[in-house]
C-alpha atoms as a PDB file:
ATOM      1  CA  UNK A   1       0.000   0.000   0.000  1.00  0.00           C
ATOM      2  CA  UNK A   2       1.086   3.126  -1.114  1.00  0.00           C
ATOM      3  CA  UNK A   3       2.369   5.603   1.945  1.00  0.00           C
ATOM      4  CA  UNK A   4       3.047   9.506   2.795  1.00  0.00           C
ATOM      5  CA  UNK A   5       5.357  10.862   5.092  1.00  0.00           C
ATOM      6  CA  UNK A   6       4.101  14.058   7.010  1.00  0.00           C
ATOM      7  CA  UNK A   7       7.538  16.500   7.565  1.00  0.00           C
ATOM      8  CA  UNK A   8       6.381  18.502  10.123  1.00  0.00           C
ATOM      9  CA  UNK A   9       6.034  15.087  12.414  1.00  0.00           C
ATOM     10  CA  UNK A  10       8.122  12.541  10.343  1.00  0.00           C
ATOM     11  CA  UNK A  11       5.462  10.024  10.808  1.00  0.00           C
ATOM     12  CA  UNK A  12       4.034   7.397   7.909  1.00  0.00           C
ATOM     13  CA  UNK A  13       0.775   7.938   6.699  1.00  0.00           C
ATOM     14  CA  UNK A  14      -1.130   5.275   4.620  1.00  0.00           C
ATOM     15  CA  UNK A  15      -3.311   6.358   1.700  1.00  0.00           C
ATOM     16  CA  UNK A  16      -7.091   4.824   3.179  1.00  0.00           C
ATOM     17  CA  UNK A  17      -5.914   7.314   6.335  1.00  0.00           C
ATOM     18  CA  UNK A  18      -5.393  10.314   4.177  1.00  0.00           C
ATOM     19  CA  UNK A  19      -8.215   9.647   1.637  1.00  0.00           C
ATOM     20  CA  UNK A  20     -10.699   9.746   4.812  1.00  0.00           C
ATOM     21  CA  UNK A  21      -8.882  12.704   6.163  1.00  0.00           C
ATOM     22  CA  UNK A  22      -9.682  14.677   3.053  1.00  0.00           C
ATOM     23  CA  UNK A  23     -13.178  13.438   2.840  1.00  0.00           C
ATOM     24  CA  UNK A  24     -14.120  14.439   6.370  1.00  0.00           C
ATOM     25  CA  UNK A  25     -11.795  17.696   5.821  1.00  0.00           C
ATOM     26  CA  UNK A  26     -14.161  18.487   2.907  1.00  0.00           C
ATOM     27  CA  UNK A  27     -17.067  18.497   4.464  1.00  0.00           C
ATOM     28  CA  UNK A  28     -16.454  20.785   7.164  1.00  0.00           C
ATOM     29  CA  UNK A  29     -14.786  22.871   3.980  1.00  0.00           C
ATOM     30  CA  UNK A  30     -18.638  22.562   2.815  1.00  0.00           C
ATOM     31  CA  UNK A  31     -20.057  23.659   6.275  1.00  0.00           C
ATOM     32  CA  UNK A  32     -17.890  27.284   6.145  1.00  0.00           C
ATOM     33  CA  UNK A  33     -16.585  25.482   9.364  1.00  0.00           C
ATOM     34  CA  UNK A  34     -13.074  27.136   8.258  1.00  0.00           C
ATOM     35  CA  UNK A  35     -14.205  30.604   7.676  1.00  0.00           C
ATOM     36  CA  UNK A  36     -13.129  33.207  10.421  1.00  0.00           C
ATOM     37  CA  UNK A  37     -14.078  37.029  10.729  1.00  0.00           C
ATOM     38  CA  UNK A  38     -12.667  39.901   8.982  1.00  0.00           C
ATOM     39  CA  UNK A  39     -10.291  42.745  10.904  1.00  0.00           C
ATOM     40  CA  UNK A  40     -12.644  45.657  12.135  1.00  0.00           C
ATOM     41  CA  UNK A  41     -12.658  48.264   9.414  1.00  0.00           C
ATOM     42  CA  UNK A  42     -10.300  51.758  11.044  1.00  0.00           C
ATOM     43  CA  UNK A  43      -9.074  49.846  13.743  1.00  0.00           C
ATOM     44  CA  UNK A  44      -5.966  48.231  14.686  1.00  0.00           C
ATOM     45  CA  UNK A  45      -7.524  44.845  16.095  1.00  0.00           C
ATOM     46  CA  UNK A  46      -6.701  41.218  14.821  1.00  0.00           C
ATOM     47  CA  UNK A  47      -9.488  39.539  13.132  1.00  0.00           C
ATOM     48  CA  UNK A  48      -9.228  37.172  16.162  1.00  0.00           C
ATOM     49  CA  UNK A  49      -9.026  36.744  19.599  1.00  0.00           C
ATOM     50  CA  UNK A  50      -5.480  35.702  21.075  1.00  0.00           C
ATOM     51  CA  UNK A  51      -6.626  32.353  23.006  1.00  0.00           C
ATOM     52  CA  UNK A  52      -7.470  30.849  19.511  1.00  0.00           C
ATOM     53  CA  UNK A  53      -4.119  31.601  17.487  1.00  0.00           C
ATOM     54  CA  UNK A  54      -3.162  28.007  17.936  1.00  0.00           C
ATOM     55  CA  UNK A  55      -6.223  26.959  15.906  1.00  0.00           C
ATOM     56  CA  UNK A  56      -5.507  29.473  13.232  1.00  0.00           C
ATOM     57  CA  UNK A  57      -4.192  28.473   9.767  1.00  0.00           C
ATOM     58  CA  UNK A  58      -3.359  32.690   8.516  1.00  0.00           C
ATOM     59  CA  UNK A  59      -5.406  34.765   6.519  1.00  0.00           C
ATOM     60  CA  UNK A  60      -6.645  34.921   3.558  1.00  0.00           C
ATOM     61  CA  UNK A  61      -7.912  37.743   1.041  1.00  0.00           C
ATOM     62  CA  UNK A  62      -8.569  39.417   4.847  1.00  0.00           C
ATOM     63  CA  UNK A  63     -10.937  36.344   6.357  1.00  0.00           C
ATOM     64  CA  UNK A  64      -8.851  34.060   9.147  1.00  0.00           C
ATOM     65  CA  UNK A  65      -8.799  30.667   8.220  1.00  0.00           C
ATOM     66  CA  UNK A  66      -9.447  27.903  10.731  1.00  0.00           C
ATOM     67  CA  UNK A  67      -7.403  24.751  11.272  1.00  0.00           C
ATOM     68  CA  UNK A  68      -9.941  22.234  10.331  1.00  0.00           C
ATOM     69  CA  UNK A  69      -7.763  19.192  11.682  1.00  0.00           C
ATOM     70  CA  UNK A  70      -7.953  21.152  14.639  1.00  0.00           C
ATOM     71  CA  UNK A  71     -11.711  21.219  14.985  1.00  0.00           C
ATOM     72  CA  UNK A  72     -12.183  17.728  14.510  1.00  0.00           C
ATOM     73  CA  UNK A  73      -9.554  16.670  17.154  1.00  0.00           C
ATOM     74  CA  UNK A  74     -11.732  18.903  19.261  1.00  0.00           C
ATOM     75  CA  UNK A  75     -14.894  17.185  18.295  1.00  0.00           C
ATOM     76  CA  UNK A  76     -13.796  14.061  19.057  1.00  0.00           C
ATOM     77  CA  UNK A  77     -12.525  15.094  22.523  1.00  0.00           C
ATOM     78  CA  UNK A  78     -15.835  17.462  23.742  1.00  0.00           C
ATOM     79  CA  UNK A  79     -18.127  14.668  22.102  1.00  0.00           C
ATOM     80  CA  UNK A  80     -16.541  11.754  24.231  1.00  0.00           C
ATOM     81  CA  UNK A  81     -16.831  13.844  27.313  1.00  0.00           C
ATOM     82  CA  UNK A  82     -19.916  14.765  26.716  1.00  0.00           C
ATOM     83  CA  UNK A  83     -20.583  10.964  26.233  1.00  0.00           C
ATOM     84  CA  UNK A  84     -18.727   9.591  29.889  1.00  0.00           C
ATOM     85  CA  UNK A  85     -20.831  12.294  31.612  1.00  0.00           C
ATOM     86  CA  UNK A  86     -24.140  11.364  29.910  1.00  0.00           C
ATOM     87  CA  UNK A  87     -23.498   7.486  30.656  1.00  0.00           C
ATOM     88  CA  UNK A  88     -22.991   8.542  34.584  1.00  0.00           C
ATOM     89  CA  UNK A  89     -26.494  10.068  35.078  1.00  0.00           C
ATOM     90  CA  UNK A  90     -25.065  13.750  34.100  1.00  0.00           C
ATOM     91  CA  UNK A  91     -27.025  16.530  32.954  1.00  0.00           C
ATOM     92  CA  UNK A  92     -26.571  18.975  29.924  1.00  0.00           C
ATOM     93  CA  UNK A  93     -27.817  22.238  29.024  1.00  0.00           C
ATOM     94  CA  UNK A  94     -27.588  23.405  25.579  1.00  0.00           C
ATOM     95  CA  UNK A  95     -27.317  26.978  25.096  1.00  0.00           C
ATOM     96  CA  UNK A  96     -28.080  28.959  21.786  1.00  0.00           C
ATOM     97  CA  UNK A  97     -29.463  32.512  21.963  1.00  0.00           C
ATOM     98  CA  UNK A  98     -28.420  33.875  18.544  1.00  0.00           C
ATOM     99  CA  UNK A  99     -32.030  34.736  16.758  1.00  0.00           C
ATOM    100  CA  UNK A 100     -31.322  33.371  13.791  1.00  0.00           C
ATOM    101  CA  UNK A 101     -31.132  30.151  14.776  1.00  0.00           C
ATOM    102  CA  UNK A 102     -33.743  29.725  17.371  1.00  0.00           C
ATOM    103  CA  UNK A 103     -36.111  28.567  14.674  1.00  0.00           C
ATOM    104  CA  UNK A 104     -33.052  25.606  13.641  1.00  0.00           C
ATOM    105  CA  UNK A 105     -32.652  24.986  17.415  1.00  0.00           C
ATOM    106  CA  UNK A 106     -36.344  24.519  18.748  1.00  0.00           C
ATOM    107  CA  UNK A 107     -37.182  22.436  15.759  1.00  0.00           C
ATOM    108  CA  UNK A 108     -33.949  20.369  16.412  1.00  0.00           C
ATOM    109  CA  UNK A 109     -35.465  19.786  20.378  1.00  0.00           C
ATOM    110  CA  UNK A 110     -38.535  19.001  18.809  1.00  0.00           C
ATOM    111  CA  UNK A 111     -37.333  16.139  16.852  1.00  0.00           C
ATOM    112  CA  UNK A 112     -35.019  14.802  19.852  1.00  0.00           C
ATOM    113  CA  UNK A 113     -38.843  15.059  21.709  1.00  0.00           C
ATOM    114  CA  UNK A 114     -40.219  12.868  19.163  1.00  0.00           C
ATOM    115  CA  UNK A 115     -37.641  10.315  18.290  1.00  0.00           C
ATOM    116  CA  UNK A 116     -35.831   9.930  21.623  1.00  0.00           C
ATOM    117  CA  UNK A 117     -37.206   8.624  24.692  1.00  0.00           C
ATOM    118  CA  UNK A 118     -38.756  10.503  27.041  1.00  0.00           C
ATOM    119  CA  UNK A 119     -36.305   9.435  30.018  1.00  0.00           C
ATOM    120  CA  UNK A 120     -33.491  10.279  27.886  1.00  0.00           C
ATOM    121  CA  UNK A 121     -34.439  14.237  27.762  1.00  0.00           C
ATOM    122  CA  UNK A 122     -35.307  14.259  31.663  1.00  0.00           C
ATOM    123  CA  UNK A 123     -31.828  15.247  32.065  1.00  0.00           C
ATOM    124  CA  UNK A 124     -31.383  17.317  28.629  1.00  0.00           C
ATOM    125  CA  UNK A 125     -31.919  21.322  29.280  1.00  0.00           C
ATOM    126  CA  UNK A 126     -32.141  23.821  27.257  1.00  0.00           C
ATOM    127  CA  UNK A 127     -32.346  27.788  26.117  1.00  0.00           C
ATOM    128  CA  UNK A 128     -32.316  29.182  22.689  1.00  0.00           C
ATOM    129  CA  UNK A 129     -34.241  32.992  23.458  1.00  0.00           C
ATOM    130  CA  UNK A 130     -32.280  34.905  26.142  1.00  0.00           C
ATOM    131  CA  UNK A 131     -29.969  33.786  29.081  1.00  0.00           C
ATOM    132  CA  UNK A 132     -31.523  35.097  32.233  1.00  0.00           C
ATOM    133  CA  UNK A 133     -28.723  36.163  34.637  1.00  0.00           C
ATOM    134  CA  UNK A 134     -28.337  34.558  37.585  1.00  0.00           C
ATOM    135  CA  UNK A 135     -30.362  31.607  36.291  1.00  0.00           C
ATOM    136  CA  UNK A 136     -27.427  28.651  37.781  1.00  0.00           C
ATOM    137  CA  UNK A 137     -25.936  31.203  40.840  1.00  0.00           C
ATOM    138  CA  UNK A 138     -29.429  32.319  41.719  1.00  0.00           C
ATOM    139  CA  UNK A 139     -31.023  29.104  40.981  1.00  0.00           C
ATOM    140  CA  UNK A 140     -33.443  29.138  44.237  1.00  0.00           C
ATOM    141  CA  UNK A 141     -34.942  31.999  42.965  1.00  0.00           C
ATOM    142  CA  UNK A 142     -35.014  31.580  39.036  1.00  0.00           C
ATOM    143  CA  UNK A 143     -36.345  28.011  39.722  1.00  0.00           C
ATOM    144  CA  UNK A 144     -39.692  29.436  41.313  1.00  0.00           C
ATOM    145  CA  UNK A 145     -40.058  31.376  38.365  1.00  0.00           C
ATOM    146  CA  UNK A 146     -39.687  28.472  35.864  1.00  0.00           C
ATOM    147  CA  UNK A 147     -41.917  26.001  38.044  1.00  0.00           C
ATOM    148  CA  UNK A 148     -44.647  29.289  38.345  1.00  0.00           C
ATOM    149  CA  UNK A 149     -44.316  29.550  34.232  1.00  0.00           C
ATOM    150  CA  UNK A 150     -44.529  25.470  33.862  1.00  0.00           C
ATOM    151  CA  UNK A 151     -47.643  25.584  36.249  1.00  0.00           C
ATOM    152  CA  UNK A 152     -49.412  28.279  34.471  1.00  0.00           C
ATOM    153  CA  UNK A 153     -48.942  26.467  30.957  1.00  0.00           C
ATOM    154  CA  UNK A 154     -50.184  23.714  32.709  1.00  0.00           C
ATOM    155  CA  UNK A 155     -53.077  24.982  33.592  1.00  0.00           C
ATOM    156  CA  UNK A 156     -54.007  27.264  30.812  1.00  0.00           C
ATOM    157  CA  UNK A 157     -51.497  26.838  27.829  1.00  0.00           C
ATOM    158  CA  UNK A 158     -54.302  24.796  25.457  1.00  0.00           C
ATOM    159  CA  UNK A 159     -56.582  27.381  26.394  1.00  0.00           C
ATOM    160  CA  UNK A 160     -54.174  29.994  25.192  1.00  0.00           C
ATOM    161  CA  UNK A 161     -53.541  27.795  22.087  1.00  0.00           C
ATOM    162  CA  UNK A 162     -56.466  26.783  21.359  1.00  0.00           C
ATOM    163  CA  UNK A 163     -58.413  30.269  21.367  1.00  0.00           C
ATOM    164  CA  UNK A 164     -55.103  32.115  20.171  1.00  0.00           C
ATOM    165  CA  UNK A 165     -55.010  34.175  22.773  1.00  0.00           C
ATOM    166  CA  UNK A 166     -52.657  36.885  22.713  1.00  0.00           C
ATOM    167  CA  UNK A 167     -50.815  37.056  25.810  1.00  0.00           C
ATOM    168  CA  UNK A 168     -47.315  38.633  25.129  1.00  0.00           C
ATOM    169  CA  UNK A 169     -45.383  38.455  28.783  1.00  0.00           C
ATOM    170  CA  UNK A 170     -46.280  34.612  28.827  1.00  0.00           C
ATOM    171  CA  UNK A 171     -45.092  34.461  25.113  1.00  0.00           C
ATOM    172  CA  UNK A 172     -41.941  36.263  26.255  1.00  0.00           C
ATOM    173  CA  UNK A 173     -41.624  34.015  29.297  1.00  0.00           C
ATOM    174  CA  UNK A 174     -42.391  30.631  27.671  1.00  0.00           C
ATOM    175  CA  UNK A 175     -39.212  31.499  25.655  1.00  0.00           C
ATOM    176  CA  UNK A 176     -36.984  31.813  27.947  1.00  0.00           C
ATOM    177  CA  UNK A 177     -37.911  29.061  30.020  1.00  0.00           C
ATOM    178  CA  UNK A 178     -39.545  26.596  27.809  1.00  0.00           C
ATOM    179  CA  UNK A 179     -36.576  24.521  27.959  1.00  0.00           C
ATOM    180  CA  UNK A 180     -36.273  24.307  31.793  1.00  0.00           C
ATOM    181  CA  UNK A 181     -38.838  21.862  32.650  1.00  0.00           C
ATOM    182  CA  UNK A 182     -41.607  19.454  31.007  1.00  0.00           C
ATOM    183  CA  UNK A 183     -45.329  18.980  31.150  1.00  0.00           C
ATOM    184  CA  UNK A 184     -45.745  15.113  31.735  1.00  0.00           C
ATOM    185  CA  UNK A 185     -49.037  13.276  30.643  1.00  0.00           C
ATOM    186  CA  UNK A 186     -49.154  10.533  33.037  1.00  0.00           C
ATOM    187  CA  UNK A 187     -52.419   8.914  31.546  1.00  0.00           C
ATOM    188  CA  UNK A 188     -51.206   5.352  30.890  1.00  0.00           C
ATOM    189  CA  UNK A 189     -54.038   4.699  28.487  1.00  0.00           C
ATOM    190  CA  UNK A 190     -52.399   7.029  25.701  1.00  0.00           C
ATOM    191  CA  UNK A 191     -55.579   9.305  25.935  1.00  0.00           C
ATOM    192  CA  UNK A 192     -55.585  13.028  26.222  1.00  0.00           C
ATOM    193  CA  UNK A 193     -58.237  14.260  29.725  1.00  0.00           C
ATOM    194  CA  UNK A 194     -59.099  17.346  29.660  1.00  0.00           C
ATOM    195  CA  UNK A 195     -58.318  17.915  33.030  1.00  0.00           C
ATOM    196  CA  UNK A 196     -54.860  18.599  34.537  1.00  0.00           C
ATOM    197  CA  UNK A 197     -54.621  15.423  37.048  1.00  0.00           C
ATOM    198  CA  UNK A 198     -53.176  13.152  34.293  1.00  0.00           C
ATOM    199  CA  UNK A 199     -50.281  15.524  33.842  1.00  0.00           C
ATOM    200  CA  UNK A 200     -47.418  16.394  36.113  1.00  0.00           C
ATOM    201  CA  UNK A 201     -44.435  18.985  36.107  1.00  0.00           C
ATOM    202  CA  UNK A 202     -40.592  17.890  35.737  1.00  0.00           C
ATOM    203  CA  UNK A 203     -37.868  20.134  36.270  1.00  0.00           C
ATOM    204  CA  UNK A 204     -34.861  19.224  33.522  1.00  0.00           C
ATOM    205  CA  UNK A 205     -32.801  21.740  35.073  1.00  0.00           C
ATOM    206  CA  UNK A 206     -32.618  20.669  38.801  1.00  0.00           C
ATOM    207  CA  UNK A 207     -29.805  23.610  40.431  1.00  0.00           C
ATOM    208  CA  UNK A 208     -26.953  23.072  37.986  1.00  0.00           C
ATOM    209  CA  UNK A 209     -26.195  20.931  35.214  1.00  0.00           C
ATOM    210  CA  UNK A 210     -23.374  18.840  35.131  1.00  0.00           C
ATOM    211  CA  UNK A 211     -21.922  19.742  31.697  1.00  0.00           C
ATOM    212  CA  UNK A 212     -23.010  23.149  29.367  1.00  0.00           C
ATOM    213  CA  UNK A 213     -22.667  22.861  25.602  1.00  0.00           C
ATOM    214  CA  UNK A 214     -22.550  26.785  24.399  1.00  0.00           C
ATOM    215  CA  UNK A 215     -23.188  27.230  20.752  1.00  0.00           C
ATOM    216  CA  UNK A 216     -22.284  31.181  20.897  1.00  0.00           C
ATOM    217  CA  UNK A 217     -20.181  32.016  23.679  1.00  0.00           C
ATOM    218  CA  UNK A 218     -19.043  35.685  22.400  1.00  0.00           C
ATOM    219  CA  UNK A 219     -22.748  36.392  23.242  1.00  0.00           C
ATOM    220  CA  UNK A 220     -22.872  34.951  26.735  1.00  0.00           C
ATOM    221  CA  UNK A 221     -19.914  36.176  28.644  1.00  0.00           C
ATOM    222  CA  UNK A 222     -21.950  36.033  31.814  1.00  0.00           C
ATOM    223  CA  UNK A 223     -22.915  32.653  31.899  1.00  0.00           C
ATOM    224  CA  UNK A 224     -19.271  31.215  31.711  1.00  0.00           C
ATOM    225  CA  UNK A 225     -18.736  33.783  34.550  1.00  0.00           C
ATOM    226  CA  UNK A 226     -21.648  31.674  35.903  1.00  0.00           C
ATOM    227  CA  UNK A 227     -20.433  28.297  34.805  1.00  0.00           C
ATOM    228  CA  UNK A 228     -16.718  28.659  36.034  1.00  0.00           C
ATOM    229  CA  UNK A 229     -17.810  30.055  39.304  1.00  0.00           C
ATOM    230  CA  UNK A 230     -20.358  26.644  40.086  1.00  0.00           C
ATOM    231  CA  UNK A 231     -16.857  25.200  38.349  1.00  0.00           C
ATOM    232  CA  UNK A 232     -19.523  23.501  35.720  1.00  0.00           C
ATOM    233  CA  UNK A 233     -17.589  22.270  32.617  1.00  0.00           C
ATOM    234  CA  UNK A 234     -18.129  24.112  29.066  1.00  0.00           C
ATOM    235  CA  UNK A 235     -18.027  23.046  25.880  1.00  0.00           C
ATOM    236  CA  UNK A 236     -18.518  25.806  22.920  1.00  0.00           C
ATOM    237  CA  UNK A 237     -18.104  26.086  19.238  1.00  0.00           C
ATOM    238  CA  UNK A 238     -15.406  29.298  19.687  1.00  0.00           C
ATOM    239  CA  UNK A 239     -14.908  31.044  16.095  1.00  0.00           C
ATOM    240  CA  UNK A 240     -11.901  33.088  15.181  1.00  0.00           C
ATOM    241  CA  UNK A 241     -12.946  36.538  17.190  1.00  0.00           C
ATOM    242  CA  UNK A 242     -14.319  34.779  20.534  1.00  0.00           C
ATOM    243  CA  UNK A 243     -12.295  34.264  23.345  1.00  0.00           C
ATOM    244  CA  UNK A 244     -11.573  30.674  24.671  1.00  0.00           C
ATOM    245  CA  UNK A 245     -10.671  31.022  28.383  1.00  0.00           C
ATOM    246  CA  UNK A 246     -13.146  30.190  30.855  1.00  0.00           C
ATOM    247  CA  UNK A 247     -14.268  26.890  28.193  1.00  0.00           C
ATOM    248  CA  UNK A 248     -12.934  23.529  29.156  1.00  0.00           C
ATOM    249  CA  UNK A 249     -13.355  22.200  26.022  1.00  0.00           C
ATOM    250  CA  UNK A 250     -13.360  24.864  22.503  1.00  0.00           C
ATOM    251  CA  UNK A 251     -14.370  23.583  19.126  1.00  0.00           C
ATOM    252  CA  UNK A 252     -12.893  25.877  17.113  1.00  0.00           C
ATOM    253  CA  UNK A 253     -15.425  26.213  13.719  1.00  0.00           C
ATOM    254  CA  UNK A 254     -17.802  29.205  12.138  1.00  0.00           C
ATOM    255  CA  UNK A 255     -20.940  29.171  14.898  1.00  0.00           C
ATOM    256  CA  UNK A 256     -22.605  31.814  12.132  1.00  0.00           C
ATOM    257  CA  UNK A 257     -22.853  28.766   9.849  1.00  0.00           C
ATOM    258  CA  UNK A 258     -26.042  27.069   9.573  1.00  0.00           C
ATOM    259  CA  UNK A 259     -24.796  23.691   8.908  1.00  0.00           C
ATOM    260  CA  UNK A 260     -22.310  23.505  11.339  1.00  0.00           C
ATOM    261  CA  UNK A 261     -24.726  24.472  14.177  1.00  0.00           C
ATOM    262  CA  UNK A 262     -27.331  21.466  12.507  1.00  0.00           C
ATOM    263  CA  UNK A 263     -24.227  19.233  12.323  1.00  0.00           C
ATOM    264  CA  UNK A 264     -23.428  19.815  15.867  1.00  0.00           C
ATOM    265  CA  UNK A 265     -27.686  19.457  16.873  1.00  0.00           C
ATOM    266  CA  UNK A 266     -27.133  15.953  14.801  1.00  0.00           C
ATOM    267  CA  UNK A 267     -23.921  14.871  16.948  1.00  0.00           C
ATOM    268  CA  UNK A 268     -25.591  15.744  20.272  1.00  0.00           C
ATOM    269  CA  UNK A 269     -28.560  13.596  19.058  1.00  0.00           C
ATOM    270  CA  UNK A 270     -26.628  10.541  18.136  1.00  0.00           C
ATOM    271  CA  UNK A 271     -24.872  11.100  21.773  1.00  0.00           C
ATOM    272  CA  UNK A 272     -28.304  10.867  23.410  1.00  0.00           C
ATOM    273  CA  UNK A 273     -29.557   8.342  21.217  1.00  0.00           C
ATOM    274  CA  UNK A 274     -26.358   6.129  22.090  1.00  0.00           C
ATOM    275  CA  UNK A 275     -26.267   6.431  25.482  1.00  0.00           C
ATOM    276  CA  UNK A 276     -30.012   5.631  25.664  1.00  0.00           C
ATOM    277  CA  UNK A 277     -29.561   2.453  23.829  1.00  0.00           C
ATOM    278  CA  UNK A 278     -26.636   1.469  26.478  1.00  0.00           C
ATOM    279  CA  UNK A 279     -28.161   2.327  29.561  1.00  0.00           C
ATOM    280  CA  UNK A 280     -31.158   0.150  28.132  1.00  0.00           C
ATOM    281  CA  UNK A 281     -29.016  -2.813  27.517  1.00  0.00           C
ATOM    282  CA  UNK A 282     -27.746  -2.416  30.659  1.00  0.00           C
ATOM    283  CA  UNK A 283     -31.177  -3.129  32.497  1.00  0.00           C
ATOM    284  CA  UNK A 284     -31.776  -5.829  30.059  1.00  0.00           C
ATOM    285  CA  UNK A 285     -28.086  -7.178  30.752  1.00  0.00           C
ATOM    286  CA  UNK A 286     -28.900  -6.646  34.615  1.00  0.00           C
ATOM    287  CA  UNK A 287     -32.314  -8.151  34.811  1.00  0.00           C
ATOM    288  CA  UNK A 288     -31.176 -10.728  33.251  1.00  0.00           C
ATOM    289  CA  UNK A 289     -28.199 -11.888  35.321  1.00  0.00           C
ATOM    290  CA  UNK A 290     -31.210 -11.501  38.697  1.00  0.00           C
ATOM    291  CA  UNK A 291     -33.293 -14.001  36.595  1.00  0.00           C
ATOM    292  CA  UNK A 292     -29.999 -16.356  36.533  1.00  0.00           C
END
């Protein structure tokens, strides 16, 4: 088999390795993964921030290039923590507030919702309209907000649909804390009462989650402040101009590109999906072994 030699590490490459490089190389290419930002017209700043030189190829025609090799050695290494953390009864919270992806992002829950299940996304958090400050060092408080908003659209959120009501402060509210908690239909006979003592409120984000996957970080500077001060793990996609301290675990990519933030949706899916499957096998495995 034919082989390469890299000269930067002197090590032997075969061809099948390389080929697949390129391949998945490509396809981040495709994604504008590897497309930075521009230097601020009249002013003397870099067209990135200083913690994420190392991921930088140069410039080009004035737009930093990113090291894709780079981004998928981070992948890897976010996604398989993400993974451990998941398997050992861990929570996430998945953070996206920039507006023109909230459409991508709820529709992206939605399908989790309806292919994954339901004990799965007990643990799975999320906010894609505004961060509320204070939301994990303040939780005592925040958290009688988001159980007040859960019992409300408990009790009158078909109403509200049904009629179209317009109600803006609980549209406003049911944004920002839609992804903090579920409405639980515990009528085992699959059909829908019209009273509320079938269904039940559970809170997904129970006083801080274990590990925070941050699509936009440059956006929410306060909630690392937030995260490292609880000492809660991050993982964010960082592009060229946002700063990586205070994240454990940077993915350096383009987080303006809408297929990288639907690739990234798809990866944390198969992650659920996978450790759903496992922790199901496990029961099966265990049950077994008790029958024995």
């Amino acid at each position: 088999m034919q082989e390469y030699t890299n000269l930067k590490s002197s090590n032997t490459i075969k061809k099948d390795q390389l080929v697949n490089n390129l391949e998945i190389s490509s396809s981040y290419y495709n994604s504008s993964v590897h497309i930075g930002h521009r230097p601020v017209p009249l002013t003397e700043t870099k067209p990135w921030h200083p913690s994420m030189a190392p991921y930088q190829l140069g410039i080009r025609k004035k737009i930093t290039i990113s090291n894709v090799q780079q981004t998928k050695k981070a992948l890897a290494r976010a996604f398989y923590i993400l993974t451990k953390i998941l398997e050992n009864g861990g929570s996430l919270l998945i953070v996206n507030t920039n507006p023109a992806f909230y459409d991508l992002s709820v529709n992206s829950m939605k399908y989790m919702e309806k292919n994954l299940p339901a004990h799965s996304l007990l643990s799975v958090s999320h906010c894609f309209y505004k961060w509320v400050g204070g939301t994990l060092t303040n939780y005592k408080q925040i958290s009688k907000s988001i159980y007040s908003y859960l019992k409300f659209s408990q009790r009158f959120g078909k109403i509200l649909d049904k009629y179209k009501i317009n109600f803006p402060r609980y549209e406003k509210v049911q944004k920002s804390f839609q992804g903090y908690g579920y409405i639980v239909n515990n009528n085992t006979t699959g059909e829908t009462l019209s009273n509320n003592v079938s269904t039940s409120i559970k809170m997904s984000l129970q006083t801080k989650p274990d590990i925070i996957f941050l699509f936009n970080p440059g956006e929410n500077q306060h909630l690392i402040r937030e995260a490292n001060r609880l000492q809660i793990p991050i993982i964010a996609c960082t592009d060229s101009s946002s700063s990586s301290l205070g994240i454990a675990y940077p993915i350096p990519g383009n987080n303006g590109s809408i297929d990288f933030n639907l690739y990234l949706f798809k990866k944390i899916y198969k992650v659920l999906a996978f450790v759903s499957s496992k922790k199901l096998n496990d029961l099966i495995n265990q049950s077994n072994k008790n029958i024995n």
